[in-house]
C-alpha atoms as a PDB file:
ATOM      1  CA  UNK A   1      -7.239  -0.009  -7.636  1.00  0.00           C
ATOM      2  CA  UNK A   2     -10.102  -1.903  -9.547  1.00  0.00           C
ATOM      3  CA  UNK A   3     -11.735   1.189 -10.946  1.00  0.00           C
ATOM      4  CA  UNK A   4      -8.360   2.213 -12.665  1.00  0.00           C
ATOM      5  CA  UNK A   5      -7.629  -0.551 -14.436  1.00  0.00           C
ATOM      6  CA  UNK A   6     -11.060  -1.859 -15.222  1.00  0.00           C
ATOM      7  CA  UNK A   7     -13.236   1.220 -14.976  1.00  0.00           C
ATOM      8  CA  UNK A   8     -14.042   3.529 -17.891  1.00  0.00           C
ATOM      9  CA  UNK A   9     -12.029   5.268 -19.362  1.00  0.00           C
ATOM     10  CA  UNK A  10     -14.035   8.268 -19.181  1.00  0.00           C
ATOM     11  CA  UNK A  11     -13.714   8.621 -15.414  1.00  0.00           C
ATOM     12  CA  UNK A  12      -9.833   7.836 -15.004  1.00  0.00           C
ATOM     13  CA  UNK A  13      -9.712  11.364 -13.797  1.00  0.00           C
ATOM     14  CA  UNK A  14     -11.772  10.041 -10.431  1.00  0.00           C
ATOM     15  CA  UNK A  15     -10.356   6.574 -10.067  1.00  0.00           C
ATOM     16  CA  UNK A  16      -7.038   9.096 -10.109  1.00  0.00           C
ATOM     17  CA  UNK A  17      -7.907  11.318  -7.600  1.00  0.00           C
ATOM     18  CA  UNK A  18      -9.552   8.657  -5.267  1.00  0.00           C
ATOM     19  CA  UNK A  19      -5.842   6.742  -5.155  1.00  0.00           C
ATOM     20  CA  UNK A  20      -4.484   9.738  -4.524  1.00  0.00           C
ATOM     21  CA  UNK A  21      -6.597  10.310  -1.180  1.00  0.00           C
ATOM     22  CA  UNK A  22      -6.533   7.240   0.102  1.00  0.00           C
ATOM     23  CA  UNK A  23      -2.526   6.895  -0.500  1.00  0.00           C
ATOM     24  CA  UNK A  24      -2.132  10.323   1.007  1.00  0.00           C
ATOM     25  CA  UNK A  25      -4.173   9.109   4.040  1.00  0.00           C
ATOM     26  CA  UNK A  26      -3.013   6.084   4.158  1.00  0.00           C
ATOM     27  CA  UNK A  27       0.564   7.457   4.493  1.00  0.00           C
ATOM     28  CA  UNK A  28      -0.829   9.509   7.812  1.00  0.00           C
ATOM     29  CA  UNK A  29      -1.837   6.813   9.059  1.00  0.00           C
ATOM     30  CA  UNK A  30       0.515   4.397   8.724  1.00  0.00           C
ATOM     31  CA  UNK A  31       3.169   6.726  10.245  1.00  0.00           C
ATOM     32  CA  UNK A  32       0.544   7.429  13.153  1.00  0.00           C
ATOM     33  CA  UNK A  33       0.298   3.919  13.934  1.00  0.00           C
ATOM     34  CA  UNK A  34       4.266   3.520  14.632  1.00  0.00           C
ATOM     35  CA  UNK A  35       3.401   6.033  17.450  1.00  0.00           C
ATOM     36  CA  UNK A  36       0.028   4.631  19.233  1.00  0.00           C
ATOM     37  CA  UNK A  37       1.848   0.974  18.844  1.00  0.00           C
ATOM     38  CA  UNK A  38       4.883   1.885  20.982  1.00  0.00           C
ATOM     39  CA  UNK A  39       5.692   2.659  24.452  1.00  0.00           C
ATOM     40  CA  UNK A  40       8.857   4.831  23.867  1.00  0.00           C
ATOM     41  CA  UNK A  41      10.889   6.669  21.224  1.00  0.00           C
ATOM     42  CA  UNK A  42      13.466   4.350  21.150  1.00  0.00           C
ATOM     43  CA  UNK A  43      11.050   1.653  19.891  1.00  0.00           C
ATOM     44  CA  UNK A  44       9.422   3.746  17.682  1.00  0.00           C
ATOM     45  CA  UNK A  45      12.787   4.676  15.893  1.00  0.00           C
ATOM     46  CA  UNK A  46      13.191   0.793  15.375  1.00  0.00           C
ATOM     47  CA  UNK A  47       9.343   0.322  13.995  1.00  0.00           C
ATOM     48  CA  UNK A  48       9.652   3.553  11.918  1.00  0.00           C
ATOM     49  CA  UNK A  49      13.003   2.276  10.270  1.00  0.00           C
ATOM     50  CA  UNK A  50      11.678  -0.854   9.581  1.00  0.00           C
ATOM     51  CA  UNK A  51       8.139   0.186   8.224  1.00  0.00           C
ATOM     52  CA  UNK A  52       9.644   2.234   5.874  1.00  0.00           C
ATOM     53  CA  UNK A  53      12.476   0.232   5.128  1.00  0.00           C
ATOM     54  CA  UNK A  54      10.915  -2.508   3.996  1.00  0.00           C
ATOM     55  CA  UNK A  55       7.689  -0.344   2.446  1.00  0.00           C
ATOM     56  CA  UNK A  56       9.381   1.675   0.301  1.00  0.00           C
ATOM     57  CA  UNK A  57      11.974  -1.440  -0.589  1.00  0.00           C
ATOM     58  CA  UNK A  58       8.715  -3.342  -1.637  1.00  0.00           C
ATOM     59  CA  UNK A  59       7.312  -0.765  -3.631  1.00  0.00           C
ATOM     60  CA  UNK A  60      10.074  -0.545  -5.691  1.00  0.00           C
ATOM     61  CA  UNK A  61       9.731  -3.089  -6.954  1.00  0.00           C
ATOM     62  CA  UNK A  62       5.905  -2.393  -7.943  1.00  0.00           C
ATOM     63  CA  UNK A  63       7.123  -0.787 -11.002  1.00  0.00           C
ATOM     64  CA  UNK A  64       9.556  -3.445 -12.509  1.00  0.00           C
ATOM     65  CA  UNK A  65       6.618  -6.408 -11.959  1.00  0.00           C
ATOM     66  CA  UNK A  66       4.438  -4.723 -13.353  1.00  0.00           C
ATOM     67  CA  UNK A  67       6.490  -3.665 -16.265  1.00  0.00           C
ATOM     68  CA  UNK A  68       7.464  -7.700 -16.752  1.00  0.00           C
ATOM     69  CA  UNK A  69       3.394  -8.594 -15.874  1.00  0.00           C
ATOM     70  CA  UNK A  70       2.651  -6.078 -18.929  1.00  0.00           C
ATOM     71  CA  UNK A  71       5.836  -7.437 -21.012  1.00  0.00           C
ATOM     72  CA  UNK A  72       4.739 -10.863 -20.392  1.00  0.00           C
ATOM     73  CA  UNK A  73       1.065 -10.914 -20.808  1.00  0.00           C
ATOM     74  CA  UNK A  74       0.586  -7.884 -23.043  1.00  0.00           C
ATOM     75  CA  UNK A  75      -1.734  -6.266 -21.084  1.00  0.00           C
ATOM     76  CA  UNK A  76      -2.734  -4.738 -17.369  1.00  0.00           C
ATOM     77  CA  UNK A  77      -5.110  -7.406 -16.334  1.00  0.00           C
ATOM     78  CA  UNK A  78      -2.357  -9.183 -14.589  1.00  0.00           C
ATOM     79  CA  UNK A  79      -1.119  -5.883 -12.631  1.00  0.00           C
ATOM     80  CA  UNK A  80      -4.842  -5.476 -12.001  1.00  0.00           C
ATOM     81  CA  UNK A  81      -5.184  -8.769 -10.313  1.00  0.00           C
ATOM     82  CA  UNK A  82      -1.661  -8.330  -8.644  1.00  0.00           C
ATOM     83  CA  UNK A  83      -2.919  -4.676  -7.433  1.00  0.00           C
ATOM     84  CA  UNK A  84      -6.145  -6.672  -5.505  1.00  0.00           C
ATOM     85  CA  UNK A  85      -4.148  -8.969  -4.173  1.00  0.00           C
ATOM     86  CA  UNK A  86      -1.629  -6.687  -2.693  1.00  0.00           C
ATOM     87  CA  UNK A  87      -4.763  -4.339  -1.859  1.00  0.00           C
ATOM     88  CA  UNK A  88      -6.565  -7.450  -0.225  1.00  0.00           C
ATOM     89  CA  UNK A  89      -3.461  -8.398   1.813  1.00  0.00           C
ATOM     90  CA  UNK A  90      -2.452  -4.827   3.078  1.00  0.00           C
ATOM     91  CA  UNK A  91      -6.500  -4.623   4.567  1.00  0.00           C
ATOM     92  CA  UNK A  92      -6.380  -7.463   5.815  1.00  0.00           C
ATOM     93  CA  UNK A  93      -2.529  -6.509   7.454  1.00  0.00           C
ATOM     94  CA  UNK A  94      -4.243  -2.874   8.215  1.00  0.00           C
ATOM     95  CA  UNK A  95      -7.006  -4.530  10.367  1.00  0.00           C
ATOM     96  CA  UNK A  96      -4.343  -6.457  12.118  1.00  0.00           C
ATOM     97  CA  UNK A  97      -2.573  -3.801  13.000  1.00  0.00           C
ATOM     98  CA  UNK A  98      -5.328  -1.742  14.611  1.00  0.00           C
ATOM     99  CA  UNK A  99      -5.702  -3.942  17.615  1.00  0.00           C
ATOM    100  CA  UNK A 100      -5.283  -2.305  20.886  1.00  0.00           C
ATOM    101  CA  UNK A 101      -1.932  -3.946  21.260  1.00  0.00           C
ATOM    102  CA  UNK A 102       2.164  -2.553  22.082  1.00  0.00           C
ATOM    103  CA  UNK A 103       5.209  -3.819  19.831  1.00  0.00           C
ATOM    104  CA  UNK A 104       8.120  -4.054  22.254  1.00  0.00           C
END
């Protein structure tokens, strides 16, 4: 997240395509996770709706703060700082989440 916002602006095309593989694979693994976590479909159904319930009601709302961040501040180095926070918080969430542990 760093690299696009603060990197040069020569390599954007890199800081691109890393985000792109680590979303992408992130994504896999997420969804993988709902499966290795749970001891039956029926659980899983509930984990999977919520997961991506709530994900994909969170991030969209990425767009609008960081719209208002740039609005406000006139520039990115407040959605930068909001990116490594969010970044920082979903590894640390992430490392949670790969103990050897069952939801339900």
């Amino acid at each position: 997240f760093a690299l696009s916002i603060f990197g040069p602006l020569d390599f954007i095309w890199l800081w691109t395509g890393l985000l792109g593989l680590g979303q992408g694979s992130l994504t896999a693994v997420a969804l993988t996770m709902i499966m290795l976590r749970t001891r039956d479909g029926h659980t899983a159904a509930h984990l999977s709706g919520m997961m991506q319930g709530v994900g994909y009601g969170l991030g969209s709302t990425g767009t609008l703060m960081v719209g208002q961040l740039h609005q406000a501040t006139g520039s990115f180095t407040a959605a930068g700082v909001l990116f490594l926070v969010v970044g920082s918080l979903a590894a640390v969430f992430g490392y949670r989440a790969g103990r050897n542990r069952y939801i339900g």
